[in-house]
Protein backbone atom coordinates (compact mmCIF):
# COMPACT_ATOMS: atom_id res chain seq x y z
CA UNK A 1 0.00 0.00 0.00
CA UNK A 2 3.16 2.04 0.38
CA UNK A 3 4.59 1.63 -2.71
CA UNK A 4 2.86 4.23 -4.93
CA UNK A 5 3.29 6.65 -2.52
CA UNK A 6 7.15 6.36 -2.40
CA UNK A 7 7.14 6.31 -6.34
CA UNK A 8 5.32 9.15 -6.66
CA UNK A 9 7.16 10.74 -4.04
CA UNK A 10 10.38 9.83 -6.07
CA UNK A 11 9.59 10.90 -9.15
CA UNK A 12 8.57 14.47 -7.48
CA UNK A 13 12.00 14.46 -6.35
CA UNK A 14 13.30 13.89 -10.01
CA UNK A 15 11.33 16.39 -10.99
CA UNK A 16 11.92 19.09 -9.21
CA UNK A 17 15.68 18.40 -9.19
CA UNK A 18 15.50 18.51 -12.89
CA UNK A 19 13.55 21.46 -13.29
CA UNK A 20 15.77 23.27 -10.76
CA UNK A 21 19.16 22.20 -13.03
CA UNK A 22 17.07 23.29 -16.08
CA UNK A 23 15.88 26.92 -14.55
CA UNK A 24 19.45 27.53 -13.38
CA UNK A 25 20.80 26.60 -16.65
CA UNK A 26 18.59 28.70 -18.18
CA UNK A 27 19.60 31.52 -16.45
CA UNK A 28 23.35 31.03 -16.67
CA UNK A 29 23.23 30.37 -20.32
CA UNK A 30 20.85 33.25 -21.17
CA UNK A 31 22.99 36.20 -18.70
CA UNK A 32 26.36 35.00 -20.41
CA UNK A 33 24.94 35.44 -23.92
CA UNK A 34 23.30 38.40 -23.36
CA UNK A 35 26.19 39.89 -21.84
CA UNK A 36 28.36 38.81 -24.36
CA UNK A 37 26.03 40.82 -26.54
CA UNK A 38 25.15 44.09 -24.43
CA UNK A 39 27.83 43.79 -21.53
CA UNK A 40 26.82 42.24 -18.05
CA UNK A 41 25.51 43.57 -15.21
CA UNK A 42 29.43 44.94 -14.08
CA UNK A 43 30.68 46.03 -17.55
CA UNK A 44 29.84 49.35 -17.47
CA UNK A 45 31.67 49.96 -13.88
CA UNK A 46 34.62 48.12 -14.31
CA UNK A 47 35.19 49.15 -18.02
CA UNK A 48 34.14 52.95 -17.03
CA UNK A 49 34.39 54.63 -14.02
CA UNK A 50 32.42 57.58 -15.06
CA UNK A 51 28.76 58.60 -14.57
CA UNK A 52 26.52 57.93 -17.50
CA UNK A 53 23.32 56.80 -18.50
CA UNK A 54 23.00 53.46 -19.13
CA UNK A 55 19.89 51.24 -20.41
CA UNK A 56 21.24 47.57 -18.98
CA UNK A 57 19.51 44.37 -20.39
CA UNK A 58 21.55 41.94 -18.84
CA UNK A 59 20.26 43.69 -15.91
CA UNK A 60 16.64 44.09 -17.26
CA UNK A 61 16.61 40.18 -18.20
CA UNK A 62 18.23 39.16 -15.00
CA UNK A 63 15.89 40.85 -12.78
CA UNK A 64 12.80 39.38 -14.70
CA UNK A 65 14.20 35.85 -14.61
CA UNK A 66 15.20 36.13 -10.71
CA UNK A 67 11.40 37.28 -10.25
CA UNK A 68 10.01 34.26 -11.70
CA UNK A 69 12.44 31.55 -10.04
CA UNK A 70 12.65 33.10 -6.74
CA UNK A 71 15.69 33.97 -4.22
CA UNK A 72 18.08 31.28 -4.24
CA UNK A 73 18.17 30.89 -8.17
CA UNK A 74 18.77 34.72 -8.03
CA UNK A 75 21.94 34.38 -5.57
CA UNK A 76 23.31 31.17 -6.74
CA UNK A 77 22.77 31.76 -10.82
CA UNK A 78 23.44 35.28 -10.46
CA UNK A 79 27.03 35.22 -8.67
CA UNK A 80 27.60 32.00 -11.37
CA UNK A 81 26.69 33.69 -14.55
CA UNK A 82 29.00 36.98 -13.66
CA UNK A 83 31.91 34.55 -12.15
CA UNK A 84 31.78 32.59 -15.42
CA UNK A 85 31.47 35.81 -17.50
CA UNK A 86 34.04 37.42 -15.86
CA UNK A 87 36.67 34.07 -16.34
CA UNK A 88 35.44 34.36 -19.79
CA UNK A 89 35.43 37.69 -20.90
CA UNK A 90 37.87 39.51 -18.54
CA UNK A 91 40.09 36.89 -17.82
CA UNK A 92 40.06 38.44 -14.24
CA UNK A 93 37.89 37.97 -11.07
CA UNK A 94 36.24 40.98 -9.47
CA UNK A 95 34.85 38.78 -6.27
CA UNK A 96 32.70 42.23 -4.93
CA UNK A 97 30.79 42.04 -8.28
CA UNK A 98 29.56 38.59 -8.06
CA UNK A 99 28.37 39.14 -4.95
CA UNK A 100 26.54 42.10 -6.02
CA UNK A 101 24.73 40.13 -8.86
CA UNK A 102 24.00 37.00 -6.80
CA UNK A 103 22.75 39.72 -4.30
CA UNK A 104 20.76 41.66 -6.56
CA UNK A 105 18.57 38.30 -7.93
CA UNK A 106 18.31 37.45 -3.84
CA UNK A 107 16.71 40.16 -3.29
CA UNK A 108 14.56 40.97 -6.40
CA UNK A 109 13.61 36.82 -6.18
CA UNK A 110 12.35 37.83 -2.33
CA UNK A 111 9.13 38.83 -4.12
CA UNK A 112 8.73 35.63 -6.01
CA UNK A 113 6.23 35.69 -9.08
CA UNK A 114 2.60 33.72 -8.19
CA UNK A 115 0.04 33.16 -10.90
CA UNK A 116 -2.31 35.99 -10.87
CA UNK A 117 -0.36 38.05 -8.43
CA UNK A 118 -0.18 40.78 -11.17
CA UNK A 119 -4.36 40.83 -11.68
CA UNK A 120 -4.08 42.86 -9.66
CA UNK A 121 -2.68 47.04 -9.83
CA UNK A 122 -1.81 47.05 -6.36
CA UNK A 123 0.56 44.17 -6.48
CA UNK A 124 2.22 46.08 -9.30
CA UNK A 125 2.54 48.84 -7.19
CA UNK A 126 4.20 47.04 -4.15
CA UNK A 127 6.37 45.36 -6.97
CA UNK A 128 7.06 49.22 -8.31
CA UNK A 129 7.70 50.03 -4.41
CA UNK A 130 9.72 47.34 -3.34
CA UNK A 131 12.20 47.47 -7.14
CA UNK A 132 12.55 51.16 -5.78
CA UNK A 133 13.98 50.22 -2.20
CA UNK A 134 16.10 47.69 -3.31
CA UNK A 135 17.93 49.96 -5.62
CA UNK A 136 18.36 52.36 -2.91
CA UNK A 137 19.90 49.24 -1.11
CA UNK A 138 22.04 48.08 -3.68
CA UNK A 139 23.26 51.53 -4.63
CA UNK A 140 24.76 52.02 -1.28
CA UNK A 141 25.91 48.32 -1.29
CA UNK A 142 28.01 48.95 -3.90
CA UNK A 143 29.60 51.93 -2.85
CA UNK A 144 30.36 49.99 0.54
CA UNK A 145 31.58 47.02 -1.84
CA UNK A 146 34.02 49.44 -4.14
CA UNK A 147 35.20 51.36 -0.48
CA UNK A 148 35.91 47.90 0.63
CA UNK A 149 37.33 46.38 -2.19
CA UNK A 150 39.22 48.55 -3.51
CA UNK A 151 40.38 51.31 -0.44
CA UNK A 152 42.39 54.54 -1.80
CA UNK A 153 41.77 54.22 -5.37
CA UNK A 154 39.04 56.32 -5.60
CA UNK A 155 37.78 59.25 -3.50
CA UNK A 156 34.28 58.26 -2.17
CA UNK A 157 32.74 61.61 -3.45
CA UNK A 158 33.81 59.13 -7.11
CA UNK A 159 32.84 56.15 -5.63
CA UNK A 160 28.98 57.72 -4.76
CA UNK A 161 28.86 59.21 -8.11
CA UNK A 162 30.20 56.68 -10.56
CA UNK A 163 28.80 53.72 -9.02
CA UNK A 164 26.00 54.52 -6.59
CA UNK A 165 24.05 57.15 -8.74
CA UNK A 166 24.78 55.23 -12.07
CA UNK A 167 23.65 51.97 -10.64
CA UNK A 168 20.66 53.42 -9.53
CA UNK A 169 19.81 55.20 -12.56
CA UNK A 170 20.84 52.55 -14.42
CA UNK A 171 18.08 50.60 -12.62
CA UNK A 172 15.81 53.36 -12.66
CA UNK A 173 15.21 52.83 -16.53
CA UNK A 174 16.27 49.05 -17.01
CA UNK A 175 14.10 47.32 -13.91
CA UNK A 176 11.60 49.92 -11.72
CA UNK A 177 9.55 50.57 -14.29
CA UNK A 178 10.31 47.79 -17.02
CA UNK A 179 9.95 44.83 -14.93
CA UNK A 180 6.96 45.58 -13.43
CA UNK A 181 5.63 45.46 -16.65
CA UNK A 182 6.95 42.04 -18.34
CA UNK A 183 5.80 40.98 -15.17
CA UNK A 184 2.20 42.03 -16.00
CA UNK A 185 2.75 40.91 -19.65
CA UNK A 186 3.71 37.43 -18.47
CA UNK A 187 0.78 37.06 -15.84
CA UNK A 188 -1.69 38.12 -18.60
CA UNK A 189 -0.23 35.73 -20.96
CA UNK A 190 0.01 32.61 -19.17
CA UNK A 191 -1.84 33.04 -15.75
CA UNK A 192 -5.50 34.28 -16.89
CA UNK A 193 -6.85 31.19 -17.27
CA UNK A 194 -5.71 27.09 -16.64
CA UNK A 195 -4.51 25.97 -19.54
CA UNK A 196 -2.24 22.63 -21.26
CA UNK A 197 -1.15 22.74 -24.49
CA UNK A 198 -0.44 19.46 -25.81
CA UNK A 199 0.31 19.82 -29.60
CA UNK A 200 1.91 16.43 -31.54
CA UNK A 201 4.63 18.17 -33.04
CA UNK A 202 5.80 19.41 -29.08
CA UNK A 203 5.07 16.08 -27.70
CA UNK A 204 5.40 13.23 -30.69
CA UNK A 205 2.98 11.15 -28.79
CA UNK A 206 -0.89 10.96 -28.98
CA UNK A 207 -2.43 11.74 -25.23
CA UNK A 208 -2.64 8.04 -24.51
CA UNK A 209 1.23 7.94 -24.33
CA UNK A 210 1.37 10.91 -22.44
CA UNK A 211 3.91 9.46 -20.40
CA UNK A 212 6.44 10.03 -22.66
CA UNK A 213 6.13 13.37 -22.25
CA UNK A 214 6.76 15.87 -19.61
CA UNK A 215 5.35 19.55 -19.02
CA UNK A 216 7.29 22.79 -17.81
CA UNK A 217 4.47 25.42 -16.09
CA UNK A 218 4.42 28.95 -16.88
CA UNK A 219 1.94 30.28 -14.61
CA UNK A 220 -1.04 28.61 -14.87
CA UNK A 221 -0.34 26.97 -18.37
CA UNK A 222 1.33 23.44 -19.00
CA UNK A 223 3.19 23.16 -21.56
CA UNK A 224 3.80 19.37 -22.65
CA UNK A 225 7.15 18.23 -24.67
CA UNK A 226 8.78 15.18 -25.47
CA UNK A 227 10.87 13.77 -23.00
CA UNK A 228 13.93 12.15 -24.89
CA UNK A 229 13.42 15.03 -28.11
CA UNK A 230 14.06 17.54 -24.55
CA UNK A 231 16.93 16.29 -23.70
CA UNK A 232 18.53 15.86 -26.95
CA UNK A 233 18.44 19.62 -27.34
CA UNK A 234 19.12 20.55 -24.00
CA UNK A 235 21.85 18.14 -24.21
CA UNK A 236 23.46 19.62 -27.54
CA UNK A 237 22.67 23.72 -26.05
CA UNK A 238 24.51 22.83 -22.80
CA UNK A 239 27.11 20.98 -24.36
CA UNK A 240 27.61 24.12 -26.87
CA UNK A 241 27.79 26.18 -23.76
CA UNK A 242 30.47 24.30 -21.87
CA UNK A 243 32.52 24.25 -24.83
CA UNK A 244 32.13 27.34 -25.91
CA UNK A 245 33.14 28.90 -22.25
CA UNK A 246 35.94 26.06 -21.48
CA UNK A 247 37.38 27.48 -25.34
CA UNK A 248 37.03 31.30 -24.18
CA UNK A 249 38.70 30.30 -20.84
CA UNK A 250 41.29 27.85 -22.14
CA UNK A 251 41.82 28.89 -25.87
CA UNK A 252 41.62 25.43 -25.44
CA UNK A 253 39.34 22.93 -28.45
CA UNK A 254 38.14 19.31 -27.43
CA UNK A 255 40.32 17.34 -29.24
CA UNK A 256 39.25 15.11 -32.21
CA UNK A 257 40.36 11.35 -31.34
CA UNK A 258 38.89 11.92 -27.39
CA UNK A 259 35.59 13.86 -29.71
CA UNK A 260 35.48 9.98 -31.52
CA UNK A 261 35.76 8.54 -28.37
CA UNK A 262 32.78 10.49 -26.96
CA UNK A 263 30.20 9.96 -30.12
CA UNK A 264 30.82 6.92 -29.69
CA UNK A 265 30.51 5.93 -25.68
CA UNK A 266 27.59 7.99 -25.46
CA UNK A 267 24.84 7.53 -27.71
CA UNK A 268 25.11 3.64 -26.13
CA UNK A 269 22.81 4.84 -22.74
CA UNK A 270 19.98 5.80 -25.05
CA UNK A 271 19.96 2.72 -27.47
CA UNK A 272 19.98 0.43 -24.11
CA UNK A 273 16.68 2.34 -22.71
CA UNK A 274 15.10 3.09 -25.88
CA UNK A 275 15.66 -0.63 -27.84
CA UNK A 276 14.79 -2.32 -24.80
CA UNK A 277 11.48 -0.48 -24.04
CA UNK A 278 10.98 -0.80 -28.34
CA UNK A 279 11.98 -4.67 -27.73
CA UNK A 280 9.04 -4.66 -25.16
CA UNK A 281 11.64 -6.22 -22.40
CA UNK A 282 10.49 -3.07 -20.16
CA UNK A 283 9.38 0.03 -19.78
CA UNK A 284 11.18 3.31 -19.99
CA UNK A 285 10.12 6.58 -17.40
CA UNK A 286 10.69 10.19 -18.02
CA UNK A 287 13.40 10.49 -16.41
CA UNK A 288 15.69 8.23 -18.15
CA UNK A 289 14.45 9.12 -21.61
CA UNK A 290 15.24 12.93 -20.43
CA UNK A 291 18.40 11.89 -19.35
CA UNK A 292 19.69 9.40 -22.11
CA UNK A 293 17.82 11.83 -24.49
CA UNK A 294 20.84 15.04 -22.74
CA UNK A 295 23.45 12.06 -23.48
CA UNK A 296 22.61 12.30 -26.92
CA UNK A 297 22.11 16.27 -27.44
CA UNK A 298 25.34 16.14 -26.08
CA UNK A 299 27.12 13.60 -28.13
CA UNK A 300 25.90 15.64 -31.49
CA UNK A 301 27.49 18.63 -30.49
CA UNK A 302 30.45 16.64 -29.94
CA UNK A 303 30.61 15.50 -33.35
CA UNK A 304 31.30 18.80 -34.68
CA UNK A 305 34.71 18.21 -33.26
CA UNK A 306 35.54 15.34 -35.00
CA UNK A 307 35.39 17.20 -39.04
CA UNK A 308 39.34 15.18 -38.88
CA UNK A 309 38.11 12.06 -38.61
CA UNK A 310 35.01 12.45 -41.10
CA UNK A 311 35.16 8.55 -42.50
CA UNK A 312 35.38 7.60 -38.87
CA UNK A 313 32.37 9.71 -37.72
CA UNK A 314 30.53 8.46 -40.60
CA UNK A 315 30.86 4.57 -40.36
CA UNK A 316 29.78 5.48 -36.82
CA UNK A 317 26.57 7.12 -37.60
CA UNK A 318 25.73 4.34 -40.29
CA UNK A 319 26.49 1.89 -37.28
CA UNK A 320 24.04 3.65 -35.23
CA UNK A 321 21.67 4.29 -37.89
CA UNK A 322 21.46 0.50 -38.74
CA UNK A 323 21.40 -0.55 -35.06
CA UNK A 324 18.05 1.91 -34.81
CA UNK A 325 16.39 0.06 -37.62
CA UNK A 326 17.00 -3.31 -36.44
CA UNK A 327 15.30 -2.22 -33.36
CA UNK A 328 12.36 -0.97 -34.65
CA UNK A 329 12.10 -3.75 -37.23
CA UNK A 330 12.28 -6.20 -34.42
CA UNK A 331 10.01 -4.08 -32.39
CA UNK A 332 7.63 -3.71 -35.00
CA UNK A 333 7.49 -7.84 -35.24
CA UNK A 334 7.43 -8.43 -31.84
CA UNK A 335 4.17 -6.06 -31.18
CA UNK A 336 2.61 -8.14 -34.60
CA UNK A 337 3.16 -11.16 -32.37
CA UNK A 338 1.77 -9.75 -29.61
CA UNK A 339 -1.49 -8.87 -31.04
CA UNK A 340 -1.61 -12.05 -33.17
CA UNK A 341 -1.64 -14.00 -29.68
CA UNK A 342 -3.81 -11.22 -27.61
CA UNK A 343 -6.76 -11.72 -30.91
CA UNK A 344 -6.32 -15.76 -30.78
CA UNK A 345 -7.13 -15.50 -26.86
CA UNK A 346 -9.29 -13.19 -27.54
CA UNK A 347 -10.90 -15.75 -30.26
CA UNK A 348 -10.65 -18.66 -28.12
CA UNK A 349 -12.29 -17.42 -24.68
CA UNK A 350 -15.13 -16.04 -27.26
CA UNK A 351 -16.09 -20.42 -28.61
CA UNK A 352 -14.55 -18.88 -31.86
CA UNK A 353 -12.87 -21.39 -34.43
């Protein structure tokens, strides 16, 4: 009687520890690009120490993202997306301004997002309000950080100007008013009413195999995608991340032969869960198929690496490819089998010759 309690208690665990990886990897991936693109949330103050207006995006999208996933994907993502940036980009760690960006999504993610929160003007208000008082905050923050950080360089009538007043009017026209509302936007959009979209080409499975899918819920919609065609691409975006940052960091390329080694090692995870649930031996669960489906993603991306060892990479994939069509031809004849026996039972019990 126990049993299906525990299960279901387990696969809320799996759940919410994958959603948790995928939100912070979200947020990681999205501040590096953007910043990469319009500067992050530091650029401005440590590659200018002079007051000017500045419209911040990094900042803008940061601050909406820490909103929706709360305080401790603010501090944690935050002070990870500028440390990786900053390894990246400046080759050179400035410790007081992760802080300040893992402190920043703490305290903006205090006032968490809830479905239908923003229904309502006065909670935009408050959300106006409280955006207001934590720039105040964070304005004198960091001119306590830079005094700390970095005593005698500058005199703290600079330090006020250059980074407290241009933080705070930088957040004055990138977050108090903006935020508020996307934030509206985003509640009208997906929070007026219940709602799950299941569309085929999301979830390549009727509803009657709905459990090989999986939903992510924005506000009060679901939104339902296939499990193992999820992972595959967050698989190959991840693994287009890592390189990508371990090249900027490094100068450093993943080599071809270990590349060879890789496409061909890790595709071998999903064949095992996929050919044995198509051989009907068992049944696969969401969470493998996300996570064999991420081995994959990953091992595509890889194969960009190998362009030296093209005859090599292609032998491989018509390996694979054969191996997949074996499966499914066996599959397919098993299943035949399965009904031809299920009707002659069916035939049988019914005083049918």
């Amino acid at each position: 009687m126990n049993d299906a309690p525990q299960e279901i208690k387990k696969k809320n665990y799996l759940r919410i520890v994958f959603l948790n990886l995928l939100i912070s990897v979200f947020i990681i991936i999205s501040y590096i690009y953007t910043a990469e693109g319009f500067g992050a949330i530091s650029t401005v103050f440590i590659g200018n120490q002079e007051f000017f207006l500045h419209f911040g995006v990094t900042l803008t999208l940061f601050t909406f993202l820490s909103v929706l996933s709360g305080p401790i994907h603010g501090l944690i993502d935050g002070f990870l997306s500028e440390f990786f940036f900053q390894i990246a980009v400046y080759q050179e760690i400035y410790f007081e301004w992760c802080l300040i960006v893992g402190i920043i999504g703490l305290l903006v993610g205090l006032y968490k997002y809830k479905p239908l929160k923003y229904h309502e003007g006065i909670k935009v208000y408050y959300t106006f309000l409280l955006l207001v008082l934590f720039t105040f905050f964070l304005s004198g923050l960091i001119i306590a950080f830079q005094t700390l950080f970095n005593p005698g360089q500058f005199s703290l009538e600079d330090i006020i100007l250059n980074y407290g007043f241009k933080f705070f009017f930088q957040a004055l026209v990138s977050i108090i008013f903006l935020v508020p509302i996307l934030l509206v936007i985003y509640d009208r959009i997906f929070a007026a009413s219940e709602k799950q979209l299941y569309y085929m080409w999301l979830t390549h499975h009727p509803v009657s195999d709905s459990d090989h899918t999986f939903y992510l819920k924005f506000g009060r919609t679901k939104i339902y995608f296939c499990s193992r065609c999820s992972g595959v691409i967050l698989g190959g975006l991840m693994s287009l991340f890592l390189t990508g940052i371990v090249e900027m960091i490094f100068q450093a390329e993943l080599s071809g032969e270990l590349a060879l080694i890789l496409i061909i090692v890790l595709p071998i995870p999903n064949f095992i869960d996929w050919g044995t649930q198509r051989l009907l031996l068992r049944k696969s669960t969401t969470e493998s198929r996300l996570l064999t489906g991420f081995i994959v993603g990953a091992a595509l991306h890889i194969m960009s690496f190998t362009y030296k060892y093209y005859f090599f990479t292609m032998l491989i994939l018509t390996l694979y490819f054969c191996v997949f069509f074996l499966l499914v031809f066996w599959g397919h004849k098993k299943e035949m089998k399965l009904l031809k026996e299920e009707d002659y039972d069916y035939l049988s019990n019914s005083g049918i010759d």
